[in-house]
C-alpha atoms as a PDB file:
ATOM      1  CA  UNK A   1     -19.716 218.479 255.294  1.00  0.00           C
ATOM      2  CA  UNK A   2     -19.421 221.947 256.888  1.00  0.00           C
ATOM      3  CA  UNK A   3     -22.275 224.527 257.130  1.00  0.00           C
ATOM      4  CA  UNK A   4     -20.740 226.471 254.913  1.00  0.00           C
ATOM      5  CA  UNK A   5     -20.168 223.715 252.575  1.00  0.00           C
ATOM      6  CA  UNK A   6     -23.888 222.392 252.613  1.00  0.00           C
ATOM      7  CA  UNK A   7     -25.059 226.203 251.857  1.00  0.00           C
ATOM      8  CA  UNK A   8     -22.945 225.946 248.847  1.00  0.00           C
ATOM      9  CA  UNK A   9     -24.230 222.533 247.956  1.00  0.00           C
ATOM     10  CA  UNK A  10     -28.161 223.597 248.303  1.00  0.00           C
ATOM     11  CA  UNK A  11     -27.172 226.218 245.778  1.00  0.00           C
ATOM     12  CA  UNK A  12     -25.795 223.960 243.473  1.00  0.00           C
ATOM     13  CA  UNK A  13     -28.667 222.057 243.382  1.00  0.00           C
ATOM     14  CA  UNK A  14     -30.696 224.441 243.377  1.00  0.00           C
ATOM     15  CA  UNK A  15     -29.366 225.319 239.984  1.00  0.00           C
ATOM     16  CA  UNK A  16     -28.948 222.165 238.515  1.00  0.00           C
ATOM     17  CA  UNK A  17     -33.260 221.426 239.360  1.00  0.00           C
ATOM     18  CA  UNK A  18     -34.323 224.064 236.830  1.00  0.00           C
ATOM     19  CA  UNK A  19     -31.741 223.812 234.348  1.00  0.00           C
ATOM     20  CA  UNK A  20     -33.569 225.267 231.624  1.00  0.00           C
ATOM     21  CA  UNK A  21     -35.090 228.045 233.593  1.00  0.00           C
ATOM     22  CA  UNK A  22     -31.527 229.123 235.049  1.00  0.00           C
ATOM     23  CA  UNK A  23     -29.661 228.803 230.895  1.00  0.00           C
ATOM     24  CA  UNK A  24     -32.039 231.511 230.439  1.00  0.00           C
ATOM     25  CA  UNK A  25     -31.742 233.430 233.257  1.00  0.00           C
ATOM     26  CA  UNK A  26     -27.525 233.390 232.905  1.00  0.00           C
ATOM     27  CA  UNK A  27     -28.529 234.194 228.923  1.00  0.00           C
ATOM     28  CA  UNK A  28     -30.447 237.037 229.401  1.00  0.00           C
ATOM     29  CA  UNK A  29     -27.902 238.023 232.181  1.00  0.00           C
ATOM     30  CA  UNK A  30     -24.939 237.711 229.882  1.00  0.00           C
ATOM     31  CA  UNK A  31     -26.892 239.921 226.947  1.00  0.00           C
ATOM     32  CA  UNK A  32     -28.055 242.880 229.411  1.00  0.00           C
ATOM     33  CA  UNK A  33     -24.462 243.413 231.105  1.00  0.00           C
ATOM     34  CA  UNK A  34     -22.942 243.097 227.245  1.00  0.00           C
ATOM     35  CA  UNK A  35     -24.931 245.549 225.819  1.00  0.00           C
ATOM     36  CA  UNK A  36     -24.910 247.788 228.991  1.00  0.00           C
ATOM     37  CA  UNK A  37     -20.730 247.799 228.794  1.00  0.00           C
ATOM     38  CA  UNK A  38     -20.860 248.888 225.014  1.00  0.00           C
ATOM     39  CA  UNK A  39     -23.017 251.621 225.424  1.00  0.00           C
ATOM     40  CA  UNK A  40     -21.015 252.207 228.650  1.00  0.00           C
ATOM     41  CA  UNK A  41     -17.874 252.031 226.459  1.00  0.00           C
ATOM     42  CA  UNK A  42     -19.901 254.320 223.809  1.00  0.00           C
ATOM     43  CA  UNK A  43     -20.198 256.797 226.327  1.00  0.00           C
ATOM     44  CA  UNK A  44     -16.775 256.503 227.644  1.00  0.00           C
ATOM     45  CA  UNK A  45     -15.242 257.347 223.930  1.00  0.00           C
ATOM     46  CA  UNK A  46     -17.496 260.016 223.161  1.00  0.00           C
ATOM     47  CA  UNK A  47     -16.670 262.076 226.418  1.00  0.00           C
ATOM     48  CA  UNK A  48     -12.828 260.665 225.415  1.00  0.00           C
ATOM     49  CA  UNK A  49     -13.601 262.428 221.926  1.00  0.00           C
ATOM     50  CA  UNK A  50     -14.907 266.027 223.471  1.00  0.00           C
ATOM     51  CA  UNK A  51     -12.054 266.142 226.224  1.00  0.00           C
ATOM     52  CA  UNK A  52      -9.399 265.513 223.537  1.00  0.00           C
ATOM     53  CA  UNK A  53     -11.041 267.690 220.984  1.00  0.00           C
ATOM     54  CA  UNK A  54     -11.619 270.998 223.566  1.00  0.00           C
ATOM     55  CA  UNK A  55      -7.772 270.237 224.348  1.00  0.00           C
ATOM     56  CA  UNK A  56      -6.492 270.737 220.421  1.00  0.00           C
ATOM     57  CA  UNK A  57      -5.436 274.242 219.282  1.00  0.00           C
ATOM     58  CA  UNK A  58      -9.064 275.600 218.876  1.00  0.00           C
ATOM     59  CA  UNK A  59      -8.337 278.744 217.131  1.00  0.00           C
ATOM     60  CA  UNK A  60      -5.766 279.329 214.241  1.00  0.00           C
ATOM     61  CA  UNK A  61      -4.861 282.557 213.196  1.00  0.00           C
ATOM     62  CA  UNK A  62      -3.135 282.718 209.942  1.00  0.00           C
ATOM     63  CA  UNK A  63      -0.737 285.111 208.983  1.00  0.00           C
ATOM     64  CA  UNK A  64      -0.095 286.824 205.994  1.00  0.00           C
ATOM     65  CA  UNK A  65       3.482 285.892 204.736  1.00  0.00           C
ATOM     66  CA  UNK A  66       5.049 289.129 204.829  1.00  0.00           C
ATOM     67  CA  UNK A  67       3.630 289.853 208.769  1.00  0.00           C
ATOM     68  CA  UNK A  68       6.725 290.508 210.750  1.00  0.00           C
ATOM     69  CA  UNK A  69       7.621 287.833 213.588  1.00  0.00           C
ATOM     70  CA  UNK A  70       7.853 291.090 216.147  1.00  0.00           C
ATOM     71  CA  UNK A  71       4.107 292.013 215.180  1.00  0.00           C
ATOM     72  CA  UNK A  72       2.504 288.303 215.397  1.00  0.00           C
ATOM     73  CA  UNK A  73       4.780 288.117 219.150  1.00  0.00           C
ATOM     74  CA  UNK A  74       3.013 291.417 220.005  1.00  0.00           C
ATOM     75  CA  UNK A  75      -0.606 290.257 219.238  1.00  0.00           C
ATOM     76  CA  UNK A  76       0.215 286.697 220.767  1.00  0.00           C
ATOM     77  CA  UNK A  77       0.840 288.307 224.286  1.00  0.00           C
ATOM     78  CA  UNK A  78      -2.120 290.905 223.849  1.00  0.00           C
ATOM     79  CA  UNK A  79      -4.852 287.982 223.592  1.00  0.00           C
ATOM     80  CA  UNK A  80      -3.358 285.850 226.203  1.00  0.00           C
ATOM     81  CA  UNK A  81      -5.751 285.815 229.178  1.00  0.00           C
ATOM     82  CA  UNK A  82      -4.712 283.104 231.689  1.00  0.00           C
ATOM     83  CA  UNK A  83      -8.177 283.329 232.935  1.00  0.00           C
ATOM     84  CA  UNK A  84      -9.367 282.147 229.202  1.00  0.00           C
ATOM     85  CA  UNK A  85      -6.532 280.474 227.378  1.00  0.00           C
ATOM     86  CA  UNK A  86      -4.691 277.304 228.463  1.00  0.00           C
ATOM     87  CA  UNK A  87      -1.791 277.919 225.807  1.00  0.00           C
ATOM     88  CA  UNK A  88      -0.991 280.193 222.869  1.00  0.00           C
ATOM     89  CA  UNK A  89       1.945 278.691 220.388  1.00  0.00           C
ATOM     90  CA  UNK A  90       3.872 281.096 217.614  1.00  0.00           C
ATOM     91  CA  UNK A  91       4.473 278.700 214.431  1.00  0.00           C
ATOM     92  CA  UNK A  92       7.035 279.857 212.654  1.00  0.00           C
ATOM     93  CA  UNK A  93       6.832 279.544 208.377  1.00  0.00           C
ATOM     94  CA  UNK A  94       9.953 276.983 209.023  1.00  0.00           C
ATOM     95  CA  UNK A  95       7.745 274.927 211.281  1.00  0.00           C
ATOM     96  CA  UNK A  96       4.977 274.890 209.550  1.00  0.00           C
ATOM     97  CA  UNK A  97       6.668 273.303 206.448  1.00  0.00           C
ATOM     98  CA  UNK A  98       8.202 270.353 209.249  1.00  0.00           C
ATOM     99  CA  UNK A  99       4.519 269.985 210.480  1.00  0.00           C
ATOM    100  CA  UNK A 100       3.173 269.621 206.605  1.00  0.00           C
ATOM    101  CA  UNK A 101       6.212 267.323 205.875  1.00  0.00           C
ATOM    102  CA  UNK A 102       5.187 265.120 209.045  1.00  0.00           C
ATOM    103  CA  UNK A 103       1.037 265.203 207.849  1.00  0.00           C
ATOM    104  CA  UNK A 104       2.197 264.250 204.278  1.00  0.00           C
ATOM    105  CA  UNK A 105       5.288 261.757 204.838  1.00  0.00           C
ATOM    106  CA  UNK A 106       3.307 259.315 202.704  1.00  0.00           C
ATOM    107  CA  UNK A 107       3.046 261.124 199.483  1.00  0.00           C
ATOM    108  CA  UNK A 108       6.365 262.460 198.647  1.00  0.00           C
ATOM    109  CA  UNK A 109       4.897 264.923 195.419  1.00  0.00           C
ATOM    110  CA  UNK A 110       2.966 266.905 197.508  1.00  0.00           C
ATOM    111  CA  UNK A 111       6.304 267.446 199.595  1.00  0.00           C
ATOM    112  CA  UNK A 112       8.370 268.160 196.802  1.00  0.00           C
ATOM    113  CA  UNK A 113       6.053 270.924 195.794  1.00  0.00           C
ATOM    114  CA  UNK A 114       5.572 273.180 198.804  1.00  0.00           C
ATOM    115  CA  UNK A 115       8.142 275.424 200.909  1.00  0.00           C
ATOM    116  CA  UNK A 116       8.505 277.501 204.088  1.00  0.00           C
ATOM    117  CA  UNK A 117       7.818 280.713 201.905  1.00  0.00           C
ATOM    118  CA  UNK A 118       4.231 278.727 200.018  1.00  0.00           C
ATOM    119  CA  UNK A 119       3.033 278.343 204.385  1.00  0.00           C
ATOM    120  CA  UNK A 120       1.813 281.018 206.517  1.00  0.00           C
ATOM    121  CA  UNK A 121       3.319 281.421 209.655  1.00  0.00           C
ATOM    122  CA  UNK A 122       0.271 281.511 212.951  1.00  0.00           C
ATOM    123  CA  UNK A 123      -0.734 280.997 216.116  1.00  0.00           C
ATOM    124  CA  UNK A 124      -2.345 278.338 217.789  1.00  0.00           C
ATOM    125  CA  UNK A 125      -4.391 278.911 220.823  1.00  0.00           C
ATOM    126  CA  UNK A 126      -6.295 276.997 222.882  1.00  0.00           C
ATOM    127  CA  UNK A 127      -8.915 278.017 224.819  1.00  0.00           C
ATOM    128  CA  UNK A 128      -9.586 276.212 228.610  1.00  0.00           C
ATOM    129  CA  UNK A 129     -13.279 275.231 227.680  1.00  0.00           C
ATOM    130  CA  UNK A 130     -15.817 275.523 224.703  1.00  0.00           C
ATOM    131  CA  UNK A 131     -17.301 279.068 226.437  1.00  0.00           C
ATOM    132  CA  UNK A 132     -13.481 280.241 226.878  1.00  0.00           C
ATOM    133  CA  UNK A 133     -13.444 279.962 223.312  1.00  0.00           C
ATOM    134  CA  UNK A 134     -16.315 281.883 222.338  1.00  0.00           C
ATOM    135  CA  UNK A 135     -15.382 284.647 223.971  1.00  0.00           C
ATOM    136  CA  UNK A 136     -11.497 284.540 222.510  1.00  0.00           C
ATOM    137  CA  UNK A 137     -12.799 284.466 218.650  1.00  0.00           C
ATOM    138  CA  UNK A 138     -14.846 287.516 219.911  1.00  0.00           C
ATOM    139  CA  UNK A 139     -11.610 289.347 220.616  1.00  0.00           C
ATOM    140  CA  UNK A 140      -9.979 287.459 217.917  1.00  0.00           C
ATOM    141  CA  UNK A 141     -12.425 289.084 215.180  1.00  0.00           C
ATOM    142  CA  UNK A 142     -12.393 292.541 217.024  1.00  0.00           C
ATOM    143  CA  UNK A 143      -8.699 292.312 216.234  1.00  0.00           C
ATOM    144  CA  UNK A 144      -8.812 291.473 213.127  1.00  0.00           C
ATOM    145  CA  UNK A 145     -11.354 294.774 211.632  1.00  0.00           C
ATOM    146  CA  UNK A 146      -7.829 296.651 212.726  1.00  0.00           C
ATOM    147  CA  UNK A 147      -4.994 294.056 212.203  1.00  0.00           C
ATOM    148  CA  UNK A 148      -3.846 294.014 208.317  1.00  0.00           C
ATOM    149  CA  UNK A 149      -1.628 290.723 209.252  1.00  0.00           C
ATOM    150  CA  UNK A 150      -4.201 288.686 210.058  1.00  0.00           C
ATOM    151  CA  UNK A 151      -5.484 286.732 206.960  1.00  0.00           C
ATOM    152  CA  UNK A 152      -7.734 284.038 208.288  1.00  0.00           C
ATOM    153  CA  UNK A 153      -9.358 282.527 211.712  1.00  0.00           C
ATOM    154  CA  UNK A 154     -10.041 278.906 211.300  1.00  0.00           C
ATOM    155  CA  UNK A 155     -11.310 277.332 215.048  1.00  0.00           C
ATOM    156  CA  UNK A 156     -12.986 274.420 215.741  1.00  0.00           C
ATOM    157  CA  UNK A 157     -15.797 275.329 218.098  1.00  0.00           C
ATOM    158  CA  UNK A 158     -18.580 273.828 216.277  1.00  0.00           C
ATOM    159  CA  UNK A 159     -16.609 270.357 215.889  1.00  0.00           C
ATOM    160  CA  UNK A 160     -16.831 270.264 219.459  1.00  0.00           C
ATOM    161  CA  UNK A 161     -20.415 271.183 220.330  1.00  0.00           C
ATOM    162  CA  UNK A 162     -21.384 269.107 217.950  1.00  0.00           C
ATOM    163  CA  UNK A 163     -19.504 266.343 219.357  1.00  0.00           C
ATOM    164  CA  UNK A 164     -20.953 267.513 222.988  1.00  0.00           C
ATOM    165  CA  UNK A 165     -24.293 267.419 221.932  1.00  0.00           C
ATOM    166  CA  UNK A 166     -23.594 263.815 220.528  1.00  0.00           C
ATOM    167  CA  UNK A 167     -22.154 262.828 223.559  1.00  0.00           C
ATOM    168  CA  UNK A 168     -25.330 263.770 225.196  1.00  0.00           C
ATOM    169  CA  UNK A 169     -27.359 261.963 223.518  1.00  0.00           C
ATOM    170  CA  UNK A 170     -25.340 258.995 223.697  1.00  0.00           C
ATOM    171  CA  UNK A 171     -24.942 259.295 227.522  1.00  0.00           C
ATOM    172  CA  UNK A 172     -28.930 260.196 227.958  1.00  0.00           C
ATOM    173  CA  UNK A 173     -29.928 257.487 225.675  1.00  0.00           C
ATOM    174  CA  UNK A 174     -27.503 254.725 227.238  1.00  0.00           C
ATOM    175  CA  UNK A 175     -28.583 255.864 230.649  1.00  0.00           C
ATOM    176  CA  UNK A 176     -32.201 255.146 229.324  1.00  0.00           C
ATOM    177  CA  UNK A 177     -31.145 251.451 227.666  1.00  0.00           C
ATOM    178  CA  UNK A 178     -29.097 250.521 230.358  1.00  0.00           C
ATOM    179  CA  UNK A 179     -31.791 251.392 233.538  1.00  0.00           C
ATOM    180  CA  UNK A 180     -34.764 249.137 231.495  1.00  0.00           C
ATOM    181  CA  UNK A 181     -32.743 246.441 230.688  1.00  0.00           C
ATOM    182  CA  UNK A 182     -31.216 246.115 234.212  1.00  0.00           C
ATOM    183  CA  UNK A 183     -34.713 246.058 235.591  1.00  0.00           C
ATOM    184  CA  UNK A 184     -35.533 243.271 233.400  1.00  0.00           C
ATOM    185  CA  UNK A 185     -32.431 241.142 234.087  1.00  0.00           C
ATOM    186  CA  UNK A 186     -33.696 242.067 237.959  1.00  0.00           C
ATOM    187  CA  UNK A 187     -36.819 241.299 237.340  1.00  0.00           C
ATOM    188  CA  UNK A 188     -36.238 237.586 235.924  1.00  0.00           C
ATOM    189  CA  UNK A 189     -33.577 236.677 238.512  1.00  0.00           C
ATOM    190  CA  UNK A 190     -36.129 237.816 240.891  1.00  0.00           C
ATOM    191  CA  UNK A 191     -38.729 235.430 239.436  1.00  0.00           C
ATOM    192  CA  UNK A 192     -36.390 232.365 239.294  1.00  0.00           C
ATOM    193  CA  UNK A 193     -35.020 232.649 242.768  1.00  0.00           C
ATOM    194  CA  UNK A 194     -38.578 232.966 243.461  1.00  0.00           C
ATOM    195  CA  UNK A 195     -39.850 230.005 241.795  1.00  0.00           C
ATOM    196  CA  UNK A 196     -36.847 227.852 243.223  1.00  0.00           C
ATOM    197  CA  UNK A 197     -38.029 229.021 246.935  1.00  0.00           C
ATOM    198  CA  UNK A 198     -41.827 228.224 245.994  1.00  0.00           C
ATOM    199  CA  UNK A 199     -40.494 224.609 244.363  1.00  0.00           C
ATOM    200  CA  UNK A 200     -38.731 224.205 248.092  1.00  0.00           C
ATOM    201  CA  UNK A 201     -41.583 225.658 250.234  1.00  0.00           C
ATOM    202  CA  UNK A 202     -41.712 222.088 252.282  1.00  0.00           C
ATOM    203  CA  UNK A 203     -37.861 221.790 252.652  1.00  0.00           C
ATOM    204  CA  UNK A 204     -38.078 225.485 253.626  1.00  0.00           C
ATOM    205  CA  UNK A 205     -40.688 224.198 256.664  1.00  0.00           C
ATOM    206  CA  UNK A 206     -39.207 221.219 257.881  1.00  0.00           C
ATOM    207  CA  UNK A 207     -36.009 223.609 258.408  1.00  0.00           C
ATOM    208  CA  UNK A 208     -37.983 226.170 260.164  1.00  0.00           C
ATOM    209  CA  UNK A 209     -39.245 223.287 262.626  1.00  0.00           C
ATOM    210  CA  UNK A 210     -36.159 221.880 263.302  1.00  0.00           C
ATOM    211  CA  UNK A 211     -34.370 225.466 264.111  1.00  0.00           C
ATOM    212  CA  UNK A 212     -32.949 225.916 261.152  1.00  0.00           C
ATOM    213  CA  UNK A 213     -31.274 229.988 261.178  1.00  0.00           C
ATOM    214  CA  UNK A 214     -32.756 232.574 258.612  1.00  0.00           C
ATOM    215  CA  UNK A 215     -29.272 232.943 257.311  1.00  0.00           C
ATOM    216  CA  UNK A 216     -28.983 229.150 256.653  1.00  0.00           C
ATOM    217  CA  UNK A 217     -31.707 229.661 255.263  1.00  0.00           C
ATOM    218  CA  UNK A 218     -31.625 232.340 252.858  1.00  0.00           C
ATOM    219  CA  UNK A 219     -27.872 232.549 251.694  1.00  0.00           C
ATOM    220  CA  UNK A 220     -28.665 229.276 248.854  1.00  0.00           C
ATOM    221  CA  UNK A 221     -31.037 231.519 247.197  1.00  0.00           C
ATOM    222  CA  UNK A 222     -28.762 235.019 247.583  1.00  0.00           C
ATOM    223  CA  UNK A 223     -25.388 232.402 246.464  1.00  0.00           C
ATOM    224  CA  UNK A 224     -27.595 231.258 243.373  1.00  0.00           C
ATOM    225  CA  UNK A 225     -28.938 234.916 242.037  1.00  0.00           C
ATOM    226  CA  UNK A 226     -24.605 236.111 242.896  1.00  0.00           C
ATOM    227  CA  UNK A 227     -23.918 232.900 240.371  1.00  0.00           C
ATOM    228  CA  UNK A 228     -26.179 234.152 238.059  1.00  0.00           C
ATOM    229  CA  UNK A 229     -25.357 237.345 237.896  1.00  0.00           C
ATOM    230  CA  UNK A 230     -21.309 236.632 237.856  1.00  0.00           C
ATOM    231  CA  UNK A 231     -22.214 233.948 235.097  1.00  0.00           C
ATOM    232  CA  UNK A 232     -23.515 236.616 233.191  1.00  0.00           C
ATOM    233  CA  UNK A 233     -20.692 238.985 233.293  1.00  0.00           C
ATOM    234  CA  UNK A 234     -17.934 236.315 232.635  1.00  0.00           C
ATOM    235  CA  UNK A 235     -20.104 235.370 229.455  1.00  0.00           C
ATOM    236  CA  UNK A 236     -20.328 238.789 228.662  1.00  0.00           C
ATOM    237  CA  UNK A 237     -16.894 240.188 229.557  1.00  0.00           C
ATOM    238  CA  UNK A 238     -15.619 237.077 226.998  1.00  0.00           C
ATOM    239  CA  UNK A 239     -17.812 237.837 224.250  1.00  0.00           C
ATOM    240  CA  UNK A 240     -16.803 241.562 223.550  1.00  0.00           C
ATOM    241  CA  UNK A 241     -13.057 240.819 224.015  1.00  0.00           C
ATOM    242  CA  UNK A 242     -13.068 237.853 221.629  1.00  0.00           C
ATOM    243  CA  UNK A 243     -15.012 239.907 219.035  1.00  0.00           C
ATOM    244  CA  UNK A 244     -12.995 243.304 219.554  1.00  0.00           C
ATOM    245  CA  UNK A 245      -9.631 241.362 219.316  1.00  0.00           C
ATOM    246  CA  UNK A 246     -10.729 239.354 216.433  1.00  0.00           C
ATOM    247  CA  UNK A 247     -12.024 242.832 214.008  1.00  0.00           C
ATOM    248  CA  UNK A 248      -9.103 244.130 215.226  1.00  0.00           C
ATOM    249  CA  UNK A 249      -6.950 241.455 213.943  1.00  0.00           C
ATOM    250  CA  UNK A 250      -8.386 240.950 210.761  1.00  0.00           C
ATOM    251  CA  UNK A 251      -8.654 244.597 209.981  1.00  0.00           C
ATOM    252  CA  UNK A 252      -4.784 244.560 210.191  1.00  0.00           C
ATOM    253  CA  UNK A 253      -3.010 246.788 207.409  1.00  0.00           C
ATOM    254  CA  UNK A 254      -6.243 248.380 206.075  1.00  0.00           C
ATOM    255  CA  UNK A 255      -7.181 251.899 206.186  1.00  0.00           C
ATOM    256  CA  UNK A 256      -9.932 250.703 209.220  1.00  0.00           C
ATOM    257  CA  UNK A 257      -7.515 249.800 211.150  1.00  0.00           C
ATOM    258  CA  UNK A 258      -5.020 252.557 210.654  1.00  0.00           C
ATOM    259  CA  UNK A 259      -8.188 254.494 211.289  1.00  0.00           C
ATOM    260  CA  UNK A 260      -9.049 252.782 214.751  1.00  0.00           C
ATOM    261  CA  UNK A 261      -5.358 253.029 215.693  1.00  0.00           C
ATOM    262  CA  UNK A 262      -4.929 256.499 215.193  1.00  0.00           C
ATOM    263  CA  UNK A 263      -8.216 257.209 217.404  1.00  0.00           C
ATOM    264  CA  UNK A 264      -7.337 255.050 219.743  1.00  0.00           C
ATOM    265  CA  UNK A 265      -3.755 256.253 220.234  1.00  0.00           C
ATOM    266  CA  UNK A 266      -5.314 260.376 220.263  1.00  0.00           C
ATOM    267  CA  UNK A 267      -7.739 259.197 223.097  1.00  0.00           C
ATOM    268  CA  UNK A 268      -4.665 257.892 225.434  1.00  0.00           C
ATOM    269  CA  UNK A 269      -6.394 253.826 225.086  1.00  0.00           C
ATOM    270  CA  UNK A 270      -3.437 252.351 223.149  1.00  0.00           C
ATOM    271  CA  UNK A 271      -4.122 249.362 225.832  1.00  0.00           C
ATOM    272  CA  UNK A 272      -7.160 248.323 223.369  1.00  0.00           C
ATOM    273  CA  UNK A 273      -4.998 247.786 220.116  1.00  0.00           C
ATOM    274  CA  UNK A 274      -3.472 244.408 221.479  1.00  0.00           C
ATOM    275  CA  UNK A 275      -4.665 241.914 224.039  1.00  0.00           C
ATOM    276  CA  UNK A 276      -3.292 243.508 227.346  1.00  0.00           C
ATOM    277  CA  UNK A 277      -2.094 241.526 230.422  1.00  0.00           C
ATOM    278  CA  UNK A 278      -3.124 244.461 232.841  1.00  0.00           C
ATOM    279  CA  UNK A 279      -6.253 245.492 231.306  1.00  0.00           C
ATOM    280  CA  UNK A 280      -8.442 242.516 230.649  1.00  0.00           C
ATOM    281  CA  UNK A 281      -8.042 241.042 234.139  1.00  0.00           C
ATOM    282  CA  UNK A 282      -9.389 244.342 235.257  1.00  0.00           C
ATOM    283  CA  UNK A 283     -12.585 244.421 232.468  1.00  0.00           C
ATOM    284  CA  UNK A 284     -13.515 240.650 233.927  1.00  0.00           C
ATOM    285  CA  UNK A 285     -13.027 241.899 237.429  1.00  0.00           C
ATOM    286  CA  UNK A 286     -15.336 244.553 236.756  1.00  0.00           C
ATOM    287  CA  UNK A 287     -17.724 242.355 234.678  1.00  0.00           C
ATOM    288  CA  UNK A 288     -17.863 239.735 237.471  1.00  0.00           C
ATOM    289  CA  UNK A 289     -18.367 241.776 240.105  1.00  0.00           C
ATOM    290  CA  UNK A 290     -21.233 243.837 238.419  1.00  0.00           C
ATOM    291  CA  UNK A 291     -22.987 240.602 237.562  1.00  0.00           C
ATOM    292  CA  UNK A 292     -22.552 239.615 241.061  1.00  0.00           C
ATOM    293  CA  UNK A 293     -23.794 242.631 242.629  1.00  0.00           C
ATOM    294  CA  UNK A 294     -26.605 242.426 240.179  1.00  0.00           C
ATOM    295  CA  UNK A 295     -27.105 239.088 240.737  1.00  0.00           C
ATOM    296  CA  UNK A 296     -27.106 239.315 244.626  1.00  0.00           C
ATOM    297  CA  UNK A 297     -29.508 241.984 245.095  1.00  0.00           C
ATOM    298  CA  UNK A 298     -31.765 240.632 242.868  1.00  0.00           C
ATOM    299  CA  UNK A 299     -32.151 237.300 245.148  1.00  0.00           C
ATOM    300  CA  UNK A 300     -31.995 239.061 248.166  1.00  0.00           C
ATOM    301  CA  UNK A 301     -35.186 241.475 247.171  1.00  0.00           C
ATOM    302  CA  UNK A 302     -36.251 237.913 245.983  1.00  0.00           C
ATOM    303  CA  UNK A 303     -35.610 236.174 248.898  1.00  0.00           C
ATOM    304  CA  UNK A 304     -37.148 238.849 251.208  1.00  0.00           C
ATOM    305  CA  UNK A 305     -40.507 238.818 249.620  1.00  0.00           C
ATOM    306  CA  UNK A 306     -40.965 235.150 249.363  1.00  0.00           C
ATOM    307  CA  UNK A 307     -39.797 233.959 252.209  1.00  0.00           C
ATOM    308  CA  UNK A 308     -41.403 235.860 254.158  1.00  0.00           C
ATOM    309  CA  UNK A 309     -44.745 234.548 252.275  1.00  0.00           C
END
């Protein structure tokens, strides 16, 4: 047998001594980097949720129905800043009634009842961040003490500070989740590496005497906390995308999942709505090699206190 192969082979056994001890350790393992990739995931969504909000048409400006096309135009290029506003868009009354007839499709009496001349025709601008936008519904409402075609402002700035501030939270409080229950999954890796290096304290001797390397000696220990740690993700990685795919598929044709669908398609993560070839080779990838990094330099702080003991 090679070096190499013997190194690998002291792991193994290693392992396989304290069976019970090293369940637990790839159980807690497997719990700590699941719940760390939801809230990750959490986090992800929310910030997913802010960026796609701030990029909707913020403001609205609603027209009364007799305003004349030339006027609205006129107004639309006066309250375009390029250092504020990303985009300003002139709907027409015609275009509103196609965008109603698109939001309705599914109820054909509502339809039926309303035409171009029942919509106001507006304009649609979106601001380049949350601030831009306070400062446009300041001009916005100066505008409108002297402007007798305006009718009504609707924006959407509270949605998304409220939605900021919620994504906050959620990134503070993950942050906060995450870091202790990392330091316990290090922590109990630490201790079993440890324990398996106390169990082989007269192996580890004999090996010293007979010239045994440091690195010959050591990379069992660092190989067992990487298998932990790897364990862990795989464990994990396979849990979430078995339950996700399974809600997912029994939620078919119900308002949840047309629900989920929809907010999935908005945030640009279509990939999630069906198993995907290119994307869940990447989430193990990432799971594995998290757990493994995990893993590896929790036996190596291991293996450099004991050892050296």
């Amino acid at each position: 047998m090679t070096k190499t192969g013997k190194i690998f082979d002291s792991a193994k056994k290693n392992i396989k001594r304290n069976k019970w001890l090293s369940l637990s350790t790839i159980f807690v393992s497997s719990i700590v980097i699941g719940i760390s990739s939801f809230f990750i995931s959490v986090a992800l969504i929310a910030n997913k949720a802010v960026s796609y909000y701030e990029q909707k048409a913020q403001v609205i400006i609603f027209f009364k129905k007799e305003a004349k096309e030339a006027d609205i135009l006129t107004l639309r290029d006066k309250l375009f800043d390029p250092e504020l506003v990303e985009d300003i868009t002139y709907v027409s009354q015609s275009e509103a009634l196609e965008i109603y007839k698109e939001d309705f499709a599914d109820n054909p009496d509502l339809i039926s009842t309303v035409t171009a001349d029942s919509l106001p025709p507006s304009l649609e601008i979106r601001a380049k961040s949350v601030d831009d936008l306070i400062t446009v519904i300041d001009r916005i409402n100066v505008e409108k003490q002297t402007n007798a075609n305006i009718d009504e402002v609707m924006y959407f700035k509270d949605v998304v500070e409220n939605l900021k501030s919620l994504s906050n939270i959620i990134n503070i409080s993950a942050l906060i989740l995450i870091t202790s229950l990392l330091i316990i999954t290090f922590s109990l890796i630490r201790i079993t590496i440890g324990f398996n290096i106390n169990s082989h304290k007269d192996e580890i001797q004999i090996m010293n005497l007979v010239g045994s390397t440091g690195r010959y000696i050591r990379m069992p220990f660092i190989i067992e906390g990487a298998f932990y740690g790897i364990a862990g993700g795989f464990i994990a990685a396979t849990v979430i995308l078995t339950t996700w795919y399974i809600v997912v598929g029994y939620a078919q044709n119900t308002e949840f999942s047309y629900w989920v669908n929809q907010l999935l398609f908005d945030f640009k993560l279509d990939f999630l709505r069906t198993p995907n070839i290119v994307f869940i080779p990447i989430y193990y990838l990432v799971h594995i090699v998290l757990g493994g990094i995990l893993g590896i330099v929790s036996s190596f702080s291991a293996v450099k206190k004991y050892l050296k003991e």
